[in-house]
C-alpha atoms as a PDB file:
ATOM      1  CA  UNK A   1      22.849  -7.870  26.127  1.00  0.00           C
ATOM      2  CA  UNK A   2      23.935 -10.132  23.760  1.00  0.00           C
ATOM      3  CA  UNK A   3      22.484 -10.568  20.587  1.00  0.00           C
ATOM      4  CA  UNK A   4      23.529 -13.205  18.230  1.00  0.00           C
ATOM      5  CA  UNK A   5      24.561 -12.706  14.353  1.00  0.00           C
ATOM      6  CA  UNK A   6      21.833 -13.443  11.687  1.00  0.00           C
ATOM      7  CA  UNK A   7      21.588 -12.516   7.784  1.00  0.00           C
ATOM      8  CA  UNK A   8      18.265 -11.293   9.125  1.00  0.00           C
ATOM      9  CA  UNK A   9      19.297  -8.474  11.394  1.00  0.00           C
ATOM     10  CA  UNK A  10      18.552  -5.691   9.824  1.00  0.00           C
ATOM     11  CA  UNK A  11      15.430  -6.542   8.164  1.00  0.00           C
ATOM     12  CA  UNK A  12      14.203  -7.387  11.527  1.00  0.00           C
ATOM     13  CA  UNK A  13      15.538  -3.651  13.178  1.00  0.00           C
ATOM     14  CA  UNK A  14      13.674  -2.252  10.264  1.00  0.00           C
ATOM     15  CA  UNK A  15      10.456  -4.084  10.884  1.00  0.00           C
ATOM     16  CA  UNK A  16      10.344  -3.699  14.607  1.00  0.00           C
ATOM     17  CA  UNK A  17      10.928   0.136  13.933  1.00  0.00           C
ATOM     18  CA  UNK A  18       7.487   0.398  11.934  1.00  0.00           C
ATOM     19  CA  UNK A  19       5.920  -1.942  13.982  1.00  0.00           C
ATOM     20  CA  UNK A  20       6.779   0.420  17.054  1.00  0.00           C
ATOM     21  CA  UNK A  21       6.000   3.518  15.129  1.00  0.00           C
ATOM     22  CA  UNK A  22       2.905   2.077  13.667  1.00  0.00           C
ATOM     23  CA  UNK A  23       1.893   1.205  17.136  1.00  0.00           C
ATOM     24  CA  UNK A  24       2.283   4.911  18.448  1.00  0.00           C
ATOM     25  CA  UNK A  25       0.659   6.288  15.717  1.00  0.00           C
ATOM     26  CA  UNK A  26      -2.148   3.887  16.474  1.00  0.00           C
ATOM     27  CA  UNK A  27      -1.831   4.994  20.557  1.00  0.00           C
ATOM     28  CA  UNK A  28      -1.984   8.861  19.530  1.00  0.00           C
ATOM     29  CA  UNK A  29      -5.470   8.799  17.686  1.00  0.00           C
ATOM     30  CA  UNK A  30      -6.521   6.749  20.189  1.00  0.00           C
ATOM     31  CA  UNK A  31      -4.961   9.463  23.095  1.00  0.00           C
ATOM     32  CA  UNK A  32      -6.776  11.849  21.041  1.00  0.00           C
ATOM     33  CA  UNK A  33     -10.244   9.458  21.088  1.00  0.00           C
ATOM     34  CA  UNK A  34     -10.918   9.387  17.133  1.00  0.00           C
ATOM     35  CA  UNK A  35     -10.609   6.791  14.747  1.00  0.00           C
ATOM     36  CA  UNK A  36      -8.470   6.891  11.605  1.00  0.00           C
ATOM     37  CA  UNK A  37      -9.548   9.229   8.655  1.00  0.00           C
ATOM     38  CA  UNK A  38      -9.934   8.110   5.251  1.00  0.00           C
ATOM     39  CA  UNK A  39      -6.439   8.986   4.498  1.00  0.00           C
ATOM     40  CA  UNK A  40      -4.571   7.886   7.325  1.00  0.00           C
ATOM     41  CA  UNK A  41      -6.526   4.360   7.487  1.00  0.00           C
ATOM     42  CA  UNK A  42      -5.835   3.800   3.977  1.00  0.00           C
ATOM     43  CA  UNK A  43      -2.238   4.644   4.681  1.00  0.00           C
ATOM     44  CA  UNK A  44      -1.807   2.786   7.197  1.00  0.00           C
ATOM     45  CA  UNK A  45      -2.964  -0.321   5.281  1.00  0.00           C
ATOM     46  CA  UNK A  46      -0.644   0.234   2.503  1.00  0.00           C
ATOM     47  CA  UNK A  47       2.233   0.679   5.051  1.00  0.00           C
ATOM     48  CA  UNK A  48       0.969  -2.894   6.775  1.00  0.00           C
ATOM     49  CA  UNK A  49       0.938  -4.993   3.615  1.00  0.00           C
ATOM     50  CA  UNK A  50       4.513  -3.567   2.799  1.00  0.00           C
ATOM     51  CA  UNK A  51       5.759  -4.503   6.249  1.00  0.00           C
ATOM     52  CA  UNK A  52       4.145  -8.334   5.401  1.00  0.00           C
ATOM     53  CA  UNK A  53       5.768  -8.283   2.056  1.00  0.00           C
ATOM     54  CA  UNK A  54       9.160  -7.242   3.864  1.00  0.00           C
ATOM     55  CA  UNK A  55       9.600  -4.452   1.823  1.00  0.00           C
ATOM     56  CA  UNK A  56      10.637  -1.484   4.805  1.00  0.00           C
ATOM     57  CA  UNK A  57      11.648   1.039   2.773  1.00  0.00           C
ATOM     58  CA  UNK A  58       8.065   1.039   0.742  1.00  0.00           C
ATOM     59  CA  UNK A  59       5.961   0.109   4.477  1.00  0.00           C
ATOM     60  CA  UNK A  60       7.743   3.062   6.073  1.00  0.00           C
ATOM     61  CA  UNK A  61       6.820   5.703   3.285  1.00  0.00           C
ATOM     62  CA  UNK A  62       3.018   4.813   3.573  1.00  0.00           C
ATOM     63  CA  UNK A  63       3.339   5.067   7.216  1.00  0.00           C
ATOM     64  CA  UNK A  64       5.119   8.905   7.045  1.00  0.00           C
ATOM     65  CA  UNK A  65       1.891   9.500   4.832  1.00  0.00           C
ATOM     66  CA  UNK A  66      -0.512   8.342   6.989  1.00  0.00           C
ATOM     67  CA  UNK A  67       1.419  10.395   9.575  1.00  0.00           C
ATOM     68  CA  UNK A  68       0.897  13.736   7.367  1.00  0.00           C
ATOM     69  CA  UNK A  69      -2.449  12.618   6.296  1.00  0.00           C
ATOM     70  CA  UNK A  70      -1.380  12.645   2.538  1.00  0.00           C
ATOM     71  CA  UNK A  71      -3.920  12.411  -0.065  1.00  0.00           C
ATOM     72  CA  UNK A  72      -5.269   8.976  -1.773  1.00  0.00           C
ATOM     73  CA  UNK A  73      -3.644   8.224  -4.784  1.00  0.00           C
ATOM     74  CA  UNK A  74      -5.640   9.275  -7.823  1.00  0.00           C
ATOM     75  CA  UNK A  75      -6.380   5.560  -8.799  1.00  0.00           C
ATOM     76  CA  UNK A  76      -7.531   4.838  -5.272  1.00  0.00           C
ATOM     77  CA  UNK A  77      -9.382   7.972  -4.767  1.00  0.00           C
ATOM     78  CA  UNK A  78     -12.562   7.108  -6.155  1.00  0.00           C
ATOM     79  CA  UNK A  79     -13.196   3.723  -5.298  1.00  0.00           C
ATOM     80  CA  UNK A  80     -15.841   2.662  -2.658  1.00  0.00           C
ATOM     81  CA  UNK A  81     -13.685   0.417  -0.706  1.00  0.00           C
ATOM     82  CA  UNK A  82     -11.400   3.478   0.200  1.00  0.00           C
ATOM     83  CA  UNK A  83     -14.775   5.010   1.828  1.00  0.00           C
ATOM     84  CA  UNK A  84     -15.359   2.229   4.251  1.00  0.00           C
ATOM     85  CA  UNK A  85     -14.237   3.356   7.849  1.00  0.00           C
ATOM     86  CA  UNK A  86     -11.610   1.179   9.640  1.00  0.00           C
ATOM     87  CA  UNK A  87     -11.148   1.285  13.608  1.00  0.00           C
ATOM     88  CA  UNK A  88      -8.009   1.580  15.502  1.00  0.00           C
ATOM     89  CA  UNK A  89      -8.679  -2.353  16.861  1.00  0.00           C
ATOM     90  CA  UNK A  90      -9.145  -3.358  13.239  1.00  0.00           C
ATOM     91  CA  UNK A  91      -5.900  -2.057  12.631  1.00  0.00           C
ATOM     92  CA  UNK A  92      -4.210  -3.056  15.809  1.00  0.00           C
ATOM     93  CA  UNK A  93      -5.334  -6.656  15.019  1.00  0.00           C
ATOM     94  CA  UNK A  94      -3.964  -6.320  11.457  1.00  0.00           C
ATOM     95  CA  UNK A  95      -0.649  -5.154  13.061  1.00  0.00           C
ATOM     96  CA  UNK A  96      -0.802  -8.348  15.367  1.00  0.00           C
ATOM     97  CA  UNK A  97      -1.049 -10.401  12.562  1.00  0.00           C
ATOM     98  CA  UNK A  98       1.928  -9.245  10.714  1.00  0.00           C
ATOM     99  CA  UNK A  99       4.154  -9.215  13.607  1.00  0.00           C
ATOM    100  CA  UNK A 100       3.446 -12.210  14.209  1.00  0.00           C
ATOM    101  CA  UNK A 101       4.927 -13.541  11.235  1.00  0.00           C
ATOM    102  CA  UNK A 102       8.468 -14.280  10.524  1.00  0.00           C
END
């Protein structure tokens, strides 16, 4: 299939890559019926506000630590709003919303 030339070809590769891997990920805790942990929701997160801000590198980094369940950064650690629980839709619908965008 044809695909025609644009400055933007790469950047778009790179974010339909996360955007795929982000949606397995998503697809595998739900295959495995649990929600997100701490870690990997506030991983995930990071690595969906990088993917708005079209930085891929950055957005795919977070999304290898959600993947290995890394720990919170020591500034983020502590902080309430890291203990609030996020769903798989709530991410899902968060993913929507930057692949929606250009």
């Amino acid at each position: 299939m044809y695909q025609p030339m644009t400055d933007d070809a790469p950047g778009a590769a790179a974010r339909g890559k996360i955007t795929l891997r982000i949606t397995r990920f998503l697809g595998g805790l739900e295959r495995a019926r649990r929600q997100p942990n701490r870690r990997e929701a506030y991983h995930l997160r990071h690595a969906l506000e990088r993917l708005q801000a079209e930085q891929y590198a950055e957005s795919e980094e977070a999304l290898v630590r959600a993947e290995r369940s890394a720990p919170l950064p020591e500034h983020v650690a502590n902080l309430l709003a890291t203990n609030e629980s996020v769903t798989i839709s709530q991410l899902r619908d968060e993913l929507q919303q930057v692949a929606k965008e250009p």
